[in-house]
Protein backbone atom coordinates (compact mmCIF):
# COMPACT_ATOMS: atom_id res chain seq x y z
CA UNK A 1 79.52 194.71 141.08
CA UNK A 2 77.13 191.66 142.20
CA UNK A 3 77.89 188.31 141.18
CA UNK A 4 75.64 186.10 139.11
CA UNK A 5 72.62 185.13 140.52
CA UNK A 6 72.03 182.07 141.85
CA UNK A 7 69.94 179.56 139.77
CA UNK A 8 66.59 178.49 141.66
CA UNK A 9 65.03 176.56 139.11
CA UNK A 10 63.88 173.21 140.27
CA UNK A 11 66.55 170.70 139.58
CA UNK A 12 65.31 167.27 137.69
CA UNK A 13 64.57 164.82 140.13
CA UNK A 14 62.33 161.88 141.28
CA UNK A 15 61.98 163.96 144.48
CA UNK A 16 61.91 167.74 143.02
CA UNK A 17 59.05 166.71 140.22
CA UNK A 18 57.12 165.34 143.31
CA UNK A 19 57.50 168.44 145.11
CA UNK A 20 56.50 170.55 142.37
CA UNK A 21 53.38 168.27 141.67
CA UNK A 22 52.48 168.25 145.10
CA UNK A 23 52.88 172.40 145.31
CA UNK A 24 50.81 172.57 142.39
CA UNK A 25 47.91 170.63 143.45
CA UNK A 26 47.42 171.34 146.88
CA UNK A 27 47.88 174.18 149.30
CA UNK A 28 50.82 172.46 150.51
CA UNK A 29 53.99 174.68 151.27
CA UNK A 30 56.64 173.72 149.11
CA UNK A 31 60.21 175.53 148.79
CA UNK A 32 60.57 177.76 146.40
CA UNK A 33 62.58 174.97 144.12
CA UNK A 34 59.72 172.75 144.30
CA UNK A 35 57.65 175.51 142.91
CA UNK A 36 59.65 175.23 139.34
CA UNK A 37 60.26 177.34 136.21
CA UNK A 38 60.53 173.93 134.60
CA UNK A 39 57.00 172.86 132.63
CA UNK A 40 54.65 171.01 134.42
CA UNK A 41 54.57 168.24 132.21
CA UNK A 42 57.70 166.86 133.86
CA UNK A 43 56.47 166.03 136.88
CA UNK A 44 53.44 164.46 135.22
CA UNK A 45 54.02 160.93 136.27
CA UNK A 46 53.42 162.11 140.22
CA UNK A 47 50.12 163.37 139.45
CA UNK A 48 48.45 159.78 140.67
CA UNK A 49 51.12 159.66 143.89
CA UNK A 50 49.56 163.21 144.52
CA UNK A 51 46.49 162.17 144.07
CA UNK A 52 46.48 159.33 146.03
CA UNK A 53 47.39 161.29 149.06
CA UNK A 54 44.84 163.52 148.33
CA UNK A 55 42.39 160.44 148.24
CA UNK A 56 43.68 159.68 151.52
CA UNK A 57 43.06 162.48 153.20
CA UNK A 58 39.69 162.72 152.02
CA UNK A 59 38.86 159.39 152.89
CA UNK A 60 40.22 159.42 156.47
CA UNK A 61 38.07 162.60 156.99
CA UNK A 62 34.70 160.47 155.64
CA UNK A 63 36.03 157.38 158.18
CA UNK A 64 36.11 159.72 161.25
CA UNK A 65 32.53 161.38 160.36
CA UNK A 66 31.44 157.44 160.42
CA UNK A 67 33.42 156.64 163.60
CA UNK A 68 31.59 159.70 165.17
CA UNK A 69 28.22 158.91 163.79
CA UNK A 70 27.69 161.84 161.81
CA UNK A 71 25.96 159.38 159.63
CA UNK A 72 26.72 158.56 155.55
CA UNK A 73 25.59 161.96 154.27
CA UNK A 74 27.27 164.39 156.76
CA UNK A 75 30.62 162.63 156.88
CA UNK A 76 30.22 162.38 152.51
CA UNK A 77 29.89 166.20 152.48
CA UNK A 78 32.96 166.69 155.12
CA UNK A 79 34.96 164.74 153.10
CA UNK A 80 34.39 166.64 150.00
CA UNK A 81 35.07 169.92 151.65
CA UNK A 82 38.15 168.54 152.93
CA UNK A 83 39.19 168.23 149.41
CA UNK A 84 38.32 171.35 148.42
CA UNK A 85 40.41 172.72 151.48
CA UNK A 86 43.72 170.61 150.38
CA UNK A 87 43.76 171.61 146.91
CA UNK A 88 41.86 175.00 147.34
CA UNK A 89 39.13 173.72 144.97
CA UNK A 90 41.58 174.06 142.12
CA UNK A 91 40.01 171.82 139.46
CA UNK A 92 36.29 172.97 140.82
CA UNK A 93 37.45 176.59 139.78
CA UNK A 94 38.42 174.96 136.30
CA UNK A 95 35.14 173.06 135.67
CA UNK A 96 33.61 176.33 136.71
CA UNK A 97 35.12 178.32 133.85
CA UNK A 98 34.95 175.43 131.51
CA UNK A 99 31.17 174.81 131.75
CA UNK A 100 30.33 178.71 131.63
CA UNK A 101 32.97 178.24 128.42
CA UNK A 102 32.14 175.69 126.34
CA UNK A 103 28.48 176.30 126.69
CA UNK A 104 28.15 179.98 126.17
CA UNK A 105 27.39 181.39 123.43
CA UNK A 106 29.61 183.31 120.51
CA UNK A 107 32.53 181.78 118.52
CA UNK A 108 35.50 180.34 119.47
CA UNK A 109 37.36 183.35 120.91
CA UNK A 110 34.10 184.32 122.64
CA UNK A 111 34.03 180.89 124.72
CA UNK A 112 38.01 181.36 125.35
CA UNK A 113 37.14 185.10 126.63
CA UNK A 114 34.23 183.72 128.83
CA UNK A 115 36.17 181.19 130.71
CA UNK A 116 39.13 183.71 131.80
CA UNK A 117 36.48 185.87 133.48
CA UNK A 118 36.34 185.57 136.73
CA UNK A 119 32.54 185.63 137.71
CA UNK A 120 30.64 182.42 137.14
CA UNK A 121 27.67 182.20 135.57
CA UNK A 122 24.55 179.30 135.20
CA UNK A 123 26.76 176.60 133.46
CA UNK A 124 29.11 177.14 136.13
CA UNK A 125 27.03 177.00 138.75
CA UNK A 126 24.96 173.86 137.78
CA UNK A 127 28.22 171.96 136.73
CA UNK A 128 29.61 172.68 140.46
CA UNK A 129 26.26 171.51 142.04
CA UNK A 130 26.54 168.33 140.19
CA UNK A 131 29.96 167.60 141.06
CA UNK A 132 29.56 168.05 144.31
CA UNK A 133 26.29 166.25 144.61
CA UNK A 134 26.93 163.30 142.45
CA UNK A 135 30.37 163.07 144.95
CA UNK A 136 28.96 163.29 148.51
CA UNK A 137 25.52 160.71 147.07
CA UNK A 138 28.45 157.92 145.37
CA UNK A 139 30.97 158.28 148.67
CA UNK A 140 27.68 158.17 151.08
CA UNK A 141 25.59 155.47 148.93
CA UNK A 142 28.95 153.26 148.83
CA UNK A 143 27.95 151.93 152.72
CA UNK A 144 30.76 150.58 152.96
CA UNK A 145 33.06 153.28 155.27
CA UNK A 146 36.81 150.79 154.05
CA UNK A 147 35.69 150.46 150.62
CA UNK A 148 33.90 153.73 150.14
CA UNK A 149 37.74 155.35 151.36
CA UNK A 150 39.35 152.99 148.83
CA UNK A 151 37.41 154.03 146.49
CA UNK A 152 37.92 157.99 147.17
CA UNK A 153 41.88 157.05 146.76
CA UNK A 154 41.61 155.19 143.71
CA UNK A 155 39.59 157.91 141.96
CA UNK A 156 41.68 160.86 143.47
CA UNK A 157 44.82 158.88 141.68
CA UNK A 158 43.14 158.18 138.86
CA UNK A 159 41.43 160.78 137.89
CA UNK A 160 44.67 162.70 138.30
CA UNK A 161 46.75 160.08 135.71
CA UNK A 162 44.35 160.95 133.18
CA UNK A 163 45.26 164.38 132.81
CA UNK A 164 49.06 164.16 131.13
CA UNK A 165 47.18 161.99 128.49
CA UNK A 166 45.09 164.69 127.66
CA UNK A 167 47.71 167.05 127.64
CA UNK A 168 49.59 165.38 125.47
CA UNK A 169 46.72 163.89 122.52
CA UNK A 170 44.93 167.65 122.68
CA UNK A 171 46.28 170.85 121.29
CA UNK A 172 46.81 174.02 123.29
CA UNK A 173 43.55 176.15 123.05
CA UNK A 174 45.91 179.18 123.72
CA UNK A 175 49.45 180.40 123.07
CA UNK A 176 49.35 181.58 126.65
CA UNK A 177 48.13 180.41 130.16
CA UNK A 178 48.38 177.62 132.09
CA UNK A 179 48.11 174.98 129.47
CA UNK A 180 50.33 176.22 127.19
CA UNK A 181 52.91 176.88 129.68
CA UNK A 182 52.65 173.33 131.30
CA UNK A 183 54.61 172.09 128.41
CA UNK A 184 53.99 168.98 126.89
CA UNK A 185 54.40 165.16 128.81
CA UNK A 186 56.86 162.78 127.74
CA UNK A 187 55.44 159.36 126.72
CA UNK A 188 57.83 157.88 129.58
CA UNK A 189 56.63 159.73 132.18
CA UNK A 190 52.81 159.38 131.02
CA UNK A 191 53.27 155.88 130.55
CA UNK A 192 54.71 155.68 134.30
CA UNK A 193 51.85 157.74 135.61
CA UNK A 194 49.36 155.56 134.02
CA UNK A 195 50.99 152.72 135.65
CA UNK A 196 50.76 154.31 138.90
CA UNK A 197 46.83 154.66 138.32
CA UNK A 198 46.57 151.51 137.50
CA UNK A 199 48.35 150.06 140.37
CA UNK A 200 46.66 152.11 142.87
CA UNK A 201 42.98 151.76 141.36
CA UNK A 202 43.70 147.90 141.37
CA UNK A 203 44.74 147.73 144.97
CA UNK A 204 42.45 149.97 145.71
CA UNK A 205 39.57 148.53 144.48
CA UNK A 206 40.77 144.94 143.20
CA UNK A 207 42.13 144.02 139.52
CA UNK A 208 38.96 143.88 137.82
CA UNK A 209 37.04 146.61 139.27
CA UNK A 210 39.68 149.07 138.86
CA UNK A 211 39.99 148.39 135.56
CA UNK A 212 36.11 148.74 134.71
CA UNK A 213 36.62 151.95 136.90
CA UNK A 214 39.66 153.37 134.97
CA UNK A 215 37.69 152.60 131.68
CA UNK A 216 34.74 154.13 132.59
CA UNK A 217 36.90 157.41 133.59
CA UNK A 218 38.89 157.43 130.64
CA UNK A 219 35.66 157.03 128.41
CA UNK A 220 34.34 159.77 130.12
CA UNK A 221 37.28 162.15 130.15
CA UNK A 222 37.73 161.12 126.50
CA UNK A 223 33.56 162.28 125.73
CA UNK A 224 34.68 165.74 127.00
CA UNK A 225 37.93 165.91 125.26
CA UNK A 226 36.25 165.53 121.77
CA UNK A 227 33.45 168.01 122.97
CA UNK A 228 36.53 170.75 124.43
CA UNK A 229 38.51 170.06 120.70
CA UNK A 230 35.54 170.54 118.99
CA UNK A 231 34.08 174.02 120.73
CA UNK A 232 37.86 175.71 121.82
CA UNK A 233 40.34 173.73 119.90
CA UNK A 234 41.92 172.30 122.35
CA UNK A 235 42.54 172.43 126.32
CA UNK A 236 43.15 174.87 128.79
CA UNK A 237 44.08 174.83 132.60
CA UNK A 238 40.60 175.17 133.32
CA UNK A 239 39.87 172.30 130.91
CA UNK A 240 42.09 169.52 132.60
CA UNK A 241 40.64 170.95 135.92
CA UNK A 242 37.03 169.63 134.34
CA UNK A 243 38.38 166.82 132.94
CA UNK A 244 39.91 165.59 136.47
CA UNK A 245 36.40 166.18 138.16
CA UNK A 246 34.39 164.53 135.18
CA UNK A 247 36.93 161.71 135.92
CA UNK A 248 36.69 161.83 139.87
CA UNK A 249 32.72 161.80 139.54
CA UNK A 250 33.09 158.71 136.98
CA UNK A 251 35.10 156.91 139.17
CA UNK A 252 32.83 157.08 142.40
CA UNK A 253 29.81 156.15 140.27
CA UNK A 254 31.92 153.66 139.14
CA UNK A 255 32.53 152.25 142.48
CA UNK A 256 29.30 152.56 143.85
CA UNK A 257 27.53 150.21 140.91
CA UNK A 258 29.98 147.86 141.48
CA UNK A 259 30.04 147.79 144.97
């Protein structure tokens, strides 16, 4: 007779709920621990450290097309693709499905049923355009190559914080799938993740400017919550994948009017 099996749930941790957040937003290997049966939601307040080093990587890939005189538009574009690369264009899939979703046509269990097909369709296809484009023109139009990269980090972090707020003021739009099984954040741990946004945006781009950055995020982010509540009840995975582009996007504009 076998013994029991051994238990490979993620253990709670500082270190384990890093792991998991960093194995669930980027095509990072992680051990299988990392990669957690617990929800989500409780590694929620490293969603800005993730972030951050996401933002980094982007922006050291936007500073090396500058160094190399690829000029501001070339090295813009890199450096979105290299984000796409590290987190395998995870929350571009989810603004896919939500545009194509929340636009269509049909009743509320239409739009649901839209947005867990796989093929995209013109709302999908527009809202990825834009996001790229507005992106590449903010991080190229910056001219700055230090603060443009500062910039990238602080919205990568930020845009990233925003999402266990949403998760936790919107309803499920489904009793299965990603957002339902991500559980729901603690106020401790969203509270610490917002500080960690905060912190980084304001050394990132300087007290008051990351402020007038994180609020115009948030206002955005908060626009498209009402609109997701209103047409599918609530969120989805794909959802908080728009929402953290809508807030990515917001940021960069942010930066660049301020710059």
């Amino acid at each position: 007779m076998s013994g029991p099996r051994p238990d490979t749930r993620r253990p709670p941790g500082f270190a384990s709920d890093f792991a998991a957040a960093v194995a669930f937003f980027t095509r990072i290997p992680m051990s299988p621990p990392a990669a957690a049966e617990l929800p989500l939601a409780d590694s929620c307040w490293a969603f800005p450290l993730v972030g951050a080093g996401i933002g980094a990587v982007v922006a050291f890939i936007f500073l090396a097309g500058e160094l190399t005189r690829l000029g501001d538009w070339p090295s813009a574009l890199l450096a979105v693709l290299a984000g796409l690369l590290l987190t395998g264009a995870l929350h571009e899939d989810g603004l896919a499905d939500t545009a194509d979703g929340i636009f269509g046509a049909g009743d509320r269990d239409r739009r649901l049923a839209i947005m867990r097909d796989s093929r995209h369709g013109t709302f999908a296809v527009l809202a990825l355009v834009v996001s790229v484009g507005l992106r590449a023109a903010a991080i190229a139009q910056i001219g700055e190559v230090v603060f443009a990269g500062l910039a990238l980090i602080a919205a990568h972090a930020v845009s990233r914080a925003l999402l266990p707020i949403a998760m936790w003021a919107l309803p499920p739009a489904r009793d299965d799938g990603l957002g339902a099984g991500a559980g729901r954040p603690r106020p401790a741990r969203i509270i610490a993740g917002s500080v960690i946004g905060l912190a980084v945006a304001a050394a990132a781009l300087g007290p008051l400017y990351g402020v007038i950055a994180i609020g115009m995020a948030a206002l955005a982010v908060a626009v498209a919550a009402a609109i997701a509540r209103r047409r599918i009840g609530g969120y989805t995975g794909d959802v908080l994948g728009a929402f953290q582009q809508i807030a990515e996007v917001a940021m960069l504009l942010t930066a660049l009017a301020l710059r």
